[in-house]
Protein backbone atom coordinates (compact mmCIF):
# COMPACT_ATOMS: atom_id res chain seq x y z
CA UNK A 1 0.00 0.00 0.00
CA UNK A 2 1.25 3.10 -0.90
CA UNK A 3 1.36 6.24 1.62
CA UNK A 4 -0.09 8.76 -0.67
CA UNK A 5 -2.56 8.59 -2.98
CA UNK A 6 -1.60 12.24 -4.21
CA UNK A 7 1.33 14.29 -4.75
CA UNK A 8 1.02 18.10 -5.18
CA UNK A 9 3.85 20.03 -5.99
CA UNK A 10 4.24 23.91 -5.88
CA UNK A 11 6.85 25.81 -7.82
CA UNK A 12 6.77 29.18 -5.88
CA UNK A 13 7.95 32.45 -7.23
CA UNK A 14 8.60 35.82 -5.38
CA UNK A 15 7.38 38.11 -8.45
CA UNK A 16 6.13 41.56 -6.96
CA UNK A 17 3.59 41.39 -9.54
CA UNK A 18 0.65 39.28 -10.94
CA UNK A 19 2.62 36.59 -13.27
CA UNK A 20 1.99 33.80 -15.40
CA UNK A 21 4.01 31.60 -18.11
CA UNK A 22 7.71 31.06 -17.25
CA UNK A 23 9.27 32.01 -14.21
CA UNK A 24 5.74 32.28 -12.39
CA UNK A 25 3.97 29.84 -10.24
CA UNK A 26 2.97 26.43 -11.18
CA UNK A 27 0.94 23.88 -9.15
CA UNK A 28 0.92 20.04 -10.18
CA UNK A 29 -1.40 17.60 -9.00
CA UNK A 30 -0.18 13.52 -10.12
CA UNK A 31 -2.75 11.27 -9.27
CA UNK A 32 -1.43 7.88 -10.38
CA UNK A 33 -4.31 6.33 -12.92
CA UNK A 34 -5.49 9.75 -14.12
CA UNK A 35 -3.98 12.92 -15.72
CA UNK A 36 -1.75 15.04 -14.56
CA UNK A 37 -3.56 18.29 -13.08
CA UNK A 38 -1.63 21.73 -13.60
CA UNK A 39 -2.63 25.58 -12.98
CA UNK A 40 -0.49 28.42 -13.43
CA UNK A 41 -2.31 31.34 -10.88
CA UNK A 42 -1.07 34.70 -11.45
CA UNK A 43 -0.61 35.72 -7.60
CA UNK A 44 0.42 33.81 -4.36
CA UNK A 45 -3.18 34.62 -3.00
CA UNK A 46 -4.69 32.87 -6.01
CA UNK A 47 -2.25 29.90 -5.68
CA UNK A 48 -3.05 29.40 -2.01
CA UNK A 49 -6.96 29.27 -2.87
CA UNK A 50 -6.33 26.94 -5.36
CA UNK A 51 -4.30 24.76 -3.17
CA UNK A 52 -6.79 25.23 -0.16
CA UNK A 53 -9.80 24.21 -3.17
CA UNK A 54 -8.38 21.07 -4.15
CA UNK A 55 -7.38 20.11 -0.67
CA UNK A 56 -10.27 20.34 0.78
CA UNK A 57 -12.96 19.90 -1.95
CA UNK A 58 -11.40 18.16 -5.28
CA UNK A 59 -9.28 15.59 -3.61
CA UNK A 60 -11.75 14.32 -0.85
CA UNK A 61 -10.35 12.33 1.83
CA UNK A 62 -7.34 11.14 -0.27
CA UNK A 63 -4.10 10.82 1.27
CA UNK A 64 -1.57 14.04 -0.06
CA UNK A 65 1.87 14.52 0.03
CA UNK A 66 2.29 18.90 -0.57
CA UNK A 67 5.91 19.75 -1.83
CA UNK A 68 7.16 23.35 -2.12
CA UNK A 69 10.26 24.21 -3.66
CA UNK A 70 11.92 26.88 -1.35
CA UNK A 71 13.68 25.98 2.39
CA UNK A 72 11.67 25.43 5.18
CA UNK A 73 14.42 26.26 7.19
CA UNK A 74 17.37 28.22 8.21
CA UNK A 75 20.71 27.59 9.04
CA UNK A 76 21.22 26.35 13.42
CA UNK A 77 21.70 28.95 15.59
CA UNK A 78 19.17 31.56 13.84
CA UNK A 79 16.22 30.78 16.36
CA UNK A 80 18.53 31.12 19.16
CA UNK A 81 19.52 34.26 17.44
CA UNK A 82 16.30 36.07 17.50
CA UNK A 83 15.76 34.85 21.27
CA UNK A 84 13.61 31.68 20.48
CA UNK A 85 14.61 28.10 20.20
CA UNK A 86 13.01 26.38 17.25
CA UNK A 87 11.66 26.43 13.54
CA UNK A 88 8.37 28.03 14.82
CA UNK A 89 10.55 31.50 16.17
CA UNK A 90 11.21 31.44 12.55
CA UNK A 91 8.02 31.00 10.59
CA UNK A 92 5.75 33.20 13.65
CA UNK A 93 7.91 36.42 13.37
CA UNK A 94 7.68 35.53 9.60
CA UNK A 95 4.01 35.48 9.91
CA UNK A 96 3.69 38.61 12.08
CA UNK A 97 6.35 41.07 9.68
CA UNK A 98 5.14 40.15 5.71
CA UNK A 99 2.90 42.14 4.15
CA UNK A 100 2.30 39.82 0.89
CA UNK A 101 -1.03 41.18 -0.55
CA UNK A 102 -3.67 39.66 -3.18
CA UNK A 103 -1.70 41.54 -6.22
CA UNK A 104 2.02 40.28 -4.95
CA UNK A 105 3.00 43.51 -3.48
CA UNK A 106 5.37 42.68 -0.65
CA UNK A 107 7.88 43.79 1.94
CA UNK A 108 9.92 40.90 1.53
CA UNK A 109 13.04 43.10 1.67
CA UNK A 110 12.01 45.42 4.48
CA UNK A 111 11.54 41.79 6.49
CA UNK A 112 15.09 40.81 5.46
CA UNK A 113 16.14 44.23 6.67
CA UNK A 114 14.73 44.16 9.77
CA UNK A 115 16.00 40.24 10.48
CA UNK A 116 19.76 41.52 9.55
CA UNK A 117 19.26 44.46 11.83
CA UNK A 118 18.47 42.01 14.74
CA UNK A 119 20.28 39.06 13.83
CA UNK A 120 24.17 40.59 13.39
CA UNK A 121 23.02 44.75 13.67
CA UNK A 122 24.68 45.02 9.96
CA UNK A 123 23.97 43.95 6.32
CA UNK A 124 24.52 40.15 7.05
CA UNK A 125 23.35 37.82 6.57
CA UNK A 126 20.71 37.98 4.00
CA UNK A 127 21.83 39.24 0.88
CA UNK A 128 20.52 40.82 -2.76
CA UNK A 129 17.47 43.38 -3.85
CA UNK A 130 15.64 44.52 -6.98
CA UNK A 131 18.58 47.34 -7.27
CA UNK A 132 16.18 49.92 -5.35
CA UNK A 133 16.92 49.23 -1.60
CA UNK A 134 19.99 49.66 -0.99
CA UNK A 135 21.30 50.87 3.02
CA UNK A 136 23.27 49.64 5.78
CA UNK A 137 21.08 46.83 6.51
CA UNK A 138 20.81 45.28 3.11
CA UNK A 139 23.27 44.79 0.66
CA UNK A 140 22.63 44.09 -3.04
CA UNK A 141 25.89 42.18 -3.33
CA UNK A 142 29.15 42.42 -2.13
CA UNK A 143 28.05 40.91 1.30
CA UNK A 144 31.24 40.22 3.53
CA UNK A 145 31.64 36.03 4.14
CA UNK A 146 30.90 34.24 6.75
CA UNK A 147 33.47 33.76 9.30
CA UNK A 148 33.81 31.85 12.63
CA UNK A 149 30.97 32.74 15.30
CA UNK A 150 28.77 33.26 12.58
CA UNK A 151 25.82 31.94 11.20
CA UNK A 152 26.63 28.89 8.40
CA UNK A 153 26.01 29.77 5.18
CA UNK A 154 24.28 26.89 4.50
CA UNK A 155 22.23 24.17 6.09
CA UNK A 156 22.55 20.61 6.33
CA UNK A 157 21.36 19.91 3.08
CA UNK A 158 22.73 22.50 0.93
CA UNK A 159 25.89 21.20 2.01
CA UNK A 160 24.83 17.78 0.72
CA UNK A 161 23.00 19.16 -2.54
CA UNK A 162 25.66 21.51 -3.66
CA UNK A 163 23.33 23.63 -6.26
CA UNK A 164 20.91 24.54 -3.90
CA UNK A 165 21.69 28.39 -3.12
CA UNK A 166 21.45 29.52 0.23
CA UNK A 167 18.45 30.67 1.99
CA UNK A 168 19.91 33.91 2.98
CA UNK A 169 20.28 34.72 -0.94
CA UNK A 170 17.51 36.78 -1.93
CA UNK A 171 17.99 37.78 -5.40
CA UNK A 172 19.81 36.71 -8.60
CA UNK A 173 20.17 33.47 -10.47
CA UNK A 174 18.41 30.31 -8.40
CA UNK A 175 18.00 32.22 -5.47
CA UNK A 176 15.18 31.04 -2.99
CA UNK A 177 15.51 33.68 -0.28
CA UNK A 178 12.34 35.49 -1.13
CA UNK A 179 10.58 32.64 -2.28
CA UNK A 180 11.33 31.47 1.32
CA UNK A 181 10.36 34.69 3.15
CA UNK A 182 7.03 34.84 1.07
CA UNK A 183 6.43 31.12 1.18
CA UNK A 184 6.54 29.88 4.64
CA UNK A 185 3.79 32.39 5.65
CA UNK A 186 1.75 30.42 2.97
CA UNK A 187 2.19 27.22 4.15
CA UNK A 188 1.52 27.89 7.56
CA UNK A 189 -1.71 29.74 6.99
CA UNK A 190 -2.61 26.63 4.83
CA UNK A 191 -1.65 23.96 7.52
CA UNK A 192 -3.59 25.91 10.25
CA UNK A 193 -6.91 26.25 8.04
CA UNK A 194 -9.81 25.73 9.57
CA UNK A 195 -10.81 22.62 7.78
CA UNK A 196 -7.38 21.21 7.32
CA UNK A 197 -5.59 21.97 10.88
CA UNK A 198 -6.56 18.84 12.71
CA UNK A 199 -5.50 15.84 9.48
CA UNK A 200 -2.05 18.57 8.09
CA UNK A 201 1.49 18.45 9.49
CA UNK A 202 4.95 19.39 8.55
CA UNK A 203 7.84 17.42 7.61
CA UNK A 204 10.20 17.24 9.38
CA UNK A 205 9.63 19.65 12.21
CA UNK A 206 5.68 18.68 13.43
CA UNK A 207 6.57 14.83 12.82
CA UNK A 208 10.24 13.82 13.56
CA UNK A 209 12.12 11.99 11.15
CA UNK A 210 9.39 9.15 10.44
CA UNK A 211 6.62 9.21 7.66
CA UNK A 212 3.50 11.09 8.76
CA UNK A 213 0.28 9.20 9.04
CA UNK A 214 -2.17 12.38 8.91
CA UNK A 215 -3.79 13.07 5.12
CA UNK A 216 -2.18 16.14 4.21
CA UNK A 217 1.74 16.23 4.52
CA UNK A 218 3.67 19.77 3.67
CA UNK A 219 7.31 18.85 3.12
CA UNK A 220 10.32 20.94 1.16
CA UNK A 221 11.08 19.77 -2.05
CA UNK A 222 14.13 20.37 -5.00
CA UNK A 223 12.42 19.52 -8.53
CA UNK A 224 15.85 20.09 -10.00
CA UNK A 225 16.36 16.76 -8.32
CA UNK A 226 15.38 14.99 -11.55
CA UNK A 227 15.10 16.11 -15.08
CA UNK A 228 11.94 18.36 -15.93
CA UNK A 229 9.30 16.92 -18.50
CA UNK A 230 8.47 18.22 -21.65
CA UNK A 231 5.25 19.24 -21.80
CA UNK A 232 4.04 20.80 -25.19
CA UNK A 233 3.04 24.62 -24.82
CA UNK A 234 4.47 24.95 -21.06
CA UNK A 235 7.73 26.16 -19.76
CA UNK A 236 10.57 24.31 -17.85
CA UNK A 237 8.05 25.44 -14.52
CA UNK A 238 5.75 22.88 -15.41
CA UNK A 239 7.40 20.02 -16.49
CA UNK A 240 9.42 20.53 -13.42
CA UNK A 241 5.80 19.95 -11.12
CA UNK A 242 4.88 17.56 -13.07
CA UNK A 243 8.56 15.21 -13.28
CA UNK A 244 8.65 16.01 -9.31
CA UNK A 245 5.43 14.71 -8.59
CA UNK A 246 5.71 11.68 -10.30
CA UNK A 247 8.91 10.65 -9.15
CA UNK A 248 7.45 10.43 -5.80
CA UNK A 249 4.40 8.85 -6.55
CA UNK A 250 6.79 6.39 -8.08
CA UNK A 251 8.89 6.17 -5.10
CA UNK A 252 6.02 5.63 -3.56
CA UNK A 253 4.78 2.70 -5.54
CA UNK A 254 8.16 0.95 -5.13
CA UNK A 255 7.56 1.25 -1.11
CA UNK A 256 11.18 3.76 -1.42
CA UNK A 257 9.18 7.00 -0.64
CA UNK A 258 8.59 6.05 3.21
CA UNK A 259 12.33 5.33 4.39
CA UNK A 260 13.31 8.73 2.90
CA UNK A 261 11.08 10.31 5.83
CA UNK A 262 13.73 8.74 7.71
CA UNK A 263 16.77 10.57 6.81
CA UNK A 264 18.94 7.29 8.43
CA UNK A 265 22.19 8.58 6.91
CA UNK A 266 22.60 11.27 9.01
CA UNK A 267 23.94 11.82 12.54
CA UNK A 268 21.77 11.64 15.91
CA UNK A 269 23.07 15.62 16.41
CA UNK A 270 22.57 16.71 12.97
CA UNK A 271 18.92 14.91 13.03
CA UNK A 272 18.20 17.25 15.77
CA UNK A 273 19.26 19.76 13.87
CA UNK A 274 17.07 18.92 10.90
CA UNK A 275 14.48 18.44 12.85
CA UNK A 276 14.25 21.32 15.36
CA UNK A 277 15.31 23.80 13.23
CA UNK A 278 16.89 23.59 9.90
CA UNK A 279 14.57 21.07 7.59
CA UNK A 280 15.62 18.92 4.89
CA UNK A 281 14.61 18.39 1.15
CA UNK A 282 12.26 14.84 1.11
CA UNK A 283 13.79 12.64 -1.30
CA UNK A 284 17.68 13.47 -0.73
CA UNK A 285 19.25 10.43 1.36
């Protein structure tokens, strides 16, 4: 038996806009047995209500595995760093400081300010801008490196998965920083929904390093794990959703998507590490 019976992939984006086509947001839905399910909404306010739509009308009582491309996490230490202990210091002072509205007007930068300004009182760690906000908190490039007594640079598993860029990165070629800024707001208004909060959890920080037995499971995800699909009349975006989604429902039909909840390669301190504070992309061993 397998432990999904759906896999939903999100490719995020941190446009400032309303976007569509390439470079935008794509949601995939693989169902194994019937086709694959894509949308493309123009804003983050329009993807969450079509996530929240098929999660708790189209797809019934079925068993779903959510996976968003950008880091749950950030590097150990940054919790402790803002004066909490955990992940959830993290994503509620996230919550509380971005103002990401219906039309994708944000303040993603003015956040990353503000967290530079508390974290190290200088433009560190977070890094990169649009070109227009540029001050002694925030840094477009030319950020100094990280030295001893500071922050990593990278988690756990960008250490392990070399191209994945750094959470603190905020702008430029494959950064996430934004996406992860903007994101993790999303998710956790979508796990605490009213008619999802008591079957949703998070991987790895609400469940431990085991496989979740609750319907709806939010985990971090890296389509550039495997090779996109080519889908006529769609960009790269799509075909990466929709390659994603069915390598884990494959996975999961071979009885190899469970153990990777497990994350048995890895130390009994860095597993607290993972799981307390830093996450891990599902899938990487």
């Amino acid at each position: 038996m397998t432990a999904f019976d759906a896999y939903l992939m999100v490719d995020w984006s941190a446009a400032a806009s309303p976007k569509r086509g390439r470079d935008s947001i794509w949601l995939g839905l693989t169902r194994p047995g019937t086709r694959l399910r894509l949308a493309n909404p123009a804003t983050r306010h329009d993807a969450v209500a079509t996530l929240t739509h098929w999660l708790t009308g189209t797809l019934g009582s079925a068993r779903v595995l959510v996976g968003w491309d950008f880091p749950f996490g950030y590097p150990a230490g940054t919790a402790r760093a803002l004066g909490g202990s955990t992940w959830r210091t993290l994503w509620d002072a996230l919550a509380q400081a971005v103002d990401d509205r219906d039309d994708n007007a944000n303040n993603r930068y003015t956040v990353a300010r503000d967290l530079n300004r508390r974290l190290t009182g200088e433009a560190f760690p977070f890094w990169g801008h649009s070109g227009r906000d540029e001050d002694r908190f925030l840094r477009r490039r030319g950020r100094r490196p990280h030295g001893l007594g500071d922050l990593a640079e990278r988690r756990l598993i960008e250490r392990r998965v070399r191209r994945a860029q750094p959470v603190w990165k905020l702008a430029g070629a494959g950064a996430v920083g934004s996406q992860a800024l903007l994101g993790i707001p999303r998710v956790r208004a979508l796990r605490h929904h009213t008619a999802l909060a008591a079957d949703s959890t998070i991987w790895p920080f609400e469940t431990g390093l085991q496989a979740p037995t609750v319907r709806v499971v939010h985990a971090e995800v890296y389509p550039s794990l495997v090779a996109p699909r080519t889908l006529a009349g769609r960009p790269k975006d799509a075909g990466q959703v929709a390659a994603i989604g069915r390598h884990f429902a494959s996975l999961d039909a071979a009885c190899q998507l469970v153990p990777c909840f497990a994350l048995d390669s890895l130390t009994p301190a860095e597993r607290r590490i993972v799981a307390r504070e830093e996450a891990w992309i599902l899938g990487v061993h």
